[in-house]
Protein backbone atom coordinates (compact mmCIF):
# COMPACT_ATOMS: atom_id res chain seq x y z
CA UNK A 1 113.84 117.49 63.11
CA UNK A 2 113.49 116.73 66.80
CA UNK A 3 116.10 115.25 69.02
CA UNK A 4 116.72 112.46 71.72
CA UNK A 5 118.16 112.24 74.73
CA UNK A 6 118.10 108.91 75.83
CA UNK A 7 120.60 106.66 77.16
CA UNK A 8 121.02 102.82 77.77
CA UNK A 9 123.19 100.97 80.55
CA UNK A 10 123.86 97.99 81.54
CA UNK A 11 126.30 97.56 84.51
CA UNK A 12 127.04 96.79 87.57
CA UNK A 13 126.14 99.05 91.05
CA UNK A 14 129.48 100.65 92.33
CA UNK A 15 127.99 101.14 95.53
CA UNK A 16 124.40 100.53 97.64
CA UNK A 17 122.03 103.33 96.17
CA UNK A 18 121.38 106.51 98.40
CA UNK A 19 118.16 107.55 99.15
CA UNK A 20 117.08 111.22 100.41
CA UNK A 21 114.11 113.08 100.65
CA UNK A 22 114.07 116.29 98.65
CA UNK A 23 113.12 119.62 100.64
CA UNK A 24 109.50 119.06 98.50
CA UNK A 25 109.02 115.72 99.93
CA UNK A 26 110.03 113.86 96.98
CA UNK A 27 112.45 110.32 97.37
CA UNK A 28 115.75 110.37 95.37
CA UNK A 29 118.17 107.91 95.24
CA UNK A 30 121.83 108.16 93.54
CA UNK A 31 123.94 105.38 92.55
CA UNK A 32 126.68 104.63 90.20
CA UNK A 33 127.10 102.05 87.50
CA UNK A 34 130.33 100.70 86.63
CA UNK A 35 130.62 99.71 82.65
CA UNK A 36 133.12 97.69 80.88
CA UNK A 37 135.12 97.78 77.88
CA UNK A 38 137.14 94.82 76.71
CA UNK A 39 139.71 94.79 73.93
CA UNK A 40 142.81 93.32 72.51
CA UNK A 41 145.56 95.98 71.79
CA UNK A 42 147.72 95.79 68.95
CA UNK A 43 149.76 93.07 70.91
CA UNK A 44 147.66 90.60 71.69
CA UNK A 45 147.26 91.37 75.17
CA UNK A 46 143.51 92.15 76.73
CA UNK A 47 142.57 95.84 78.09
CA UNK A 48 140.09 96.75 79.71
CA UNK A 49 138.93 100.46 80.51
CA UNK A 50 135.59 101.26 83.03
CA UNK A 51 133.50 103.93 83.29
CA UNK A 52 131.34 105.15 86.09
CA UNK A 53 128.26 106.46 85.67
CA UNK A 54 126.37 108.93 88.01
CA UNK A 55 122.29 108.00 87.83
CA UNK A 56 119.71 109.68 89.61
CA UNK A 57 116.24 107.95 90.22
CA UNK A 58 112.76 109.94 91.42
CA UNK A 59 110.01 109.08 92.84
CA UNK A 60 108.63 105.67 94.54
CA UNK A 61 111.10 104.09 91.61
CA UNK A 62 114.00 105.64 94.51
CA UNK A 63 112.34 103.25 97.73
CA UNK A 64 112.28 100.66 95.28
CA UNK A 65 115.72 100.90 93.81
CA UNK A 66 117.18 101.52 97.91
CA UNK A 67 115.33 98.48 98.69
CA UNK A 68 116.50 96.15 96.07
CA UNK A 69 119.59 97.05 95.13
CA UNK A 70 122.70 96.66 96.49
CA UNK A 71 126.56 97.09 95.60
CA UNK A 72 127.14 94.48 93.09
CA UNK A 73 124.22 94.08 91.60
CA UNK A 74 123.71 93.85 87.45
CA UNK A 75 120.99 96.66 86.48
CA UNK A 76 119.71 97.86 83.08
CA UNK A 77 119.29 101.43 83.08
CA UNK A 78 117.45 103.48 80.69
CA UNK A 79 116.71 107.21 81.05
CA UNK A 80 118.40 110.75 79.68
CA UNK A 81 121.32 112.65 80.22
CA UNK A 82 121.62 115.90 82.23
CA UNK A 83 124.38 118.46 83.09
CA UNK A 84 124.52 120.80 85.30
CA UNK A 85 127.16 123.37 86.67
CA UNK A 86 128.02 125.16 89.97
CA UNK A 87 131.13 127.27 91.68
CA UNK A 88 132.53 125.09 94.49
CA UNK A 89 134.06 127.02 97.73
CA UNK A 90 136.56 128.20 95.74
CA UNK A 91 134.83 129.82 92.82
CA UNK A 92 135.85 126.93 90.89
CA UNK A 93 133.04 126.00 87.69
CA UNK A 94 132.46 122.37 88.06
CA UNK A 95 130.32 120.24 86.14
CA UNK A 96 128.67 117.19 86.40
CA UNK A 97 126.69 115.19 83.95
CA UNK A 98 124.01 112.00 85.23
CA UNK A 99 121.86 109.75 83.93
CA UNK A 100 118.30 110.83 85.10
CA UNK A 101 116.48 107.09 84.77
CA UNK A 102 113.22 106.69 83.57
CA UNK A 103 113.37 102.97 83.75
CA UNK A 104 115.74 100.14 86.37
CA UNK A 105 115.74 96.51 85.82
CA UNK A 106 117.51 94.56 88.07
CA UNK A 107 119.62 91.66 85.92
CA UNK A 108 121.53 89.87 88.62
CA UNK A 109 119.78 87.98 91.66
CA UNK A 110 117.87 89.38 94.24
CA UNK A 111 118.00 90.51 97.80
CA UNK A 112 116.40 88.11 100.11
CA UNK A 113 113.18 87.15 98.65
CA UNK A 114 112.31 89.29 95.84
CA UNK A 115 111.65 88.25 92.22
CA UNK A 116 114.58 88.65 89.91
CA UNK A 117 115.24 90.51 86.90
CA UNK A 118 111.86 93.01 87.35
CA UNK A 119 111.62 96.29 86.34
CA UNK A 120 112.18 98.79 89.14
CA UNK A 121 109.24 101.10 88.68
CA UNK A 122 105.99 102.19 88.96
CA UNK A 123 103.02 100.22 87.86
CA UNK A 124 101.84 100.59 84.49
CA UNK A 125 105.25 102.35 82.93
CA UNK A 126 104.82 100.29 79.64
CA UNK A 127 107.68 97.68 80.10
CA UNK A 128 108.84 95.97 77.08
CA UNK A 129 106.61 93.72 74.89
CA UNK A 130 107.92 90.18 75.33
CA UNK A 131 109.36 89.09 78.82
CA UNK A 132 109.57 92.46 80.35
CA UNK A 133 113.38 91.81 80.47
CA UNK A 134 115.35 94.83 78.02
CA UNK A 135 116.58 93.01 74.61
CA UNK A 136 119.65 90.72 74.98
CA UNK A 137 120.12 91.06 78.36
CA UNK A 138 120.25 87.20 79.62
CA UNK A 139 117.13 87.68 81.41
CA UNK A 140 115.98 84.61 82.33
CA UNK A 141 112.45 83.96 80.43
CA UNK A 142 108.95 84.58 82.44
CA UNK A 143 110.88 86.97 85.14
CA UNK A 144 109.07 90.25 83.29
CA UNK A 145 107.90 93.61 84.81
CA UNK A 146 104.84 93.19 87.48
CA UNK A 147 101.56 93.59 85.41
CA UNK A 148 100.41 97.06 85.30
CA UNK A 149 97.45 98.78 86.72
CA UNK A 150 96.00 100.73 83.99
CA UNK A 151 97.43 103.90 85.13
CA UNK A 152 98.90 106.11 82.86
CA UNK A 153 102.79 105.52 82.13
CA UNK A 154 105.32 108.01 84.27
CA UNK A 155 106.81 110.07 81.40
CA UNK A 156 109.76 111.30 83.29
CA UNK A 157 108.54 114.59 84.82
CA UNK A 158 110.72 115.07 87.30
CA UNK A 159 110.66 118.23 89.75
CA UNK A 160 113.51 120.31 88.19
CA UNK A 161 110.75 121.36 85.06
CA UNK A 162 113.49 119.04 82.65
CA UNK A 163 111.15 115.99 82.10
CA UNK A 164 109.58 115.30 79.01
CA UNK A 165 107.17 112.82 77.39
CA UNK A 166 109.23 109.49 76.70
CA UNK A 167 106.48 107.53 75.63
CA UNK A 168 105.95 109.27 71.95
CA UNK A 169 109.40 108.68 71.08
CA UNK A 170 109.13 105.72 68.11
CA UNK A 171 111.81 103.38 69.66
């Protein structure tokens, strides 16, 4: 039996995205997304309890995210965990686990003048049948993913040797 790695997020940007250039040339951008948890404790009373989430985006998908996004901002993430590990100045092990995405849509509305609620990617990546929106996100209909160009879908190869093909994956 095989396994998955995939992950699903829909939150909010903690901060505007980051975007470097790797030492190969490549664009990477780094954000986090804030997600919520709302309950009622045993009292009565509402908690809440929010997680951050490190994700890491390659690519042309990273100039698109940087350009688009902005502190704030509902997203849709969908991509797969990695962890990695490294001794800090003090010879400290640290880890660190991110969400290496595959896929952005942008849920809330736009920076001057773009379309809302597209899918932050590359042409052709095989968006969603339907609107192009993720399921039950409150996508407003019609505001899909820009029509592709026949190329072949980016299957999340990613410099660091850990991508794999997403698109065989039955879900």
């Amino acid at each position: 039996m095989s396994c998955v790695n995939k992950v699903i997020l829909v939150g909010n940007l903690g901060a505007d995205p980051a975007l470097r250039v790797t030492s190969a040339g490549r664009n990477l951008a780094t954000f986090s997304v804030a997600t919520s948890r709302n309950w009622q404790d045993d009292k009565g009373e509402w908690q809440q309890q929010t997680n951050w989430h490190r994700v890491v985006v390659w690519g042309e998908r990273a100039q698109t995210v940087s350009d688009r996004m902005a502190k704030g901002h509902r997203v849709y993430v969908e991509g797969r965990l990695q962890s990695r590990s490294w001794e800090d100045e003090r010879g400290q092990r640290r880890y660190l686990t991110e969400v290496h995405a595959r896929r952005v849509f942008q849920l809330s509305p736009p920076l001057s003048g773009d379309p809302g609620g597209d899918e932050v990617a590359a042409p052709g990546n095989g968006a969603p049948p339907g609107n192009g929106a993720p399921p039950d996100n409150g996508a407003p209909p019609g505001n899909g993913a820009p029509p592709g160009n026949g190329a072949p879908p980016d299957n999340g190869n990613q410099p660091d040797g850990g991508g794999e093909a997403m698109n065989d994956i039955p879900f």
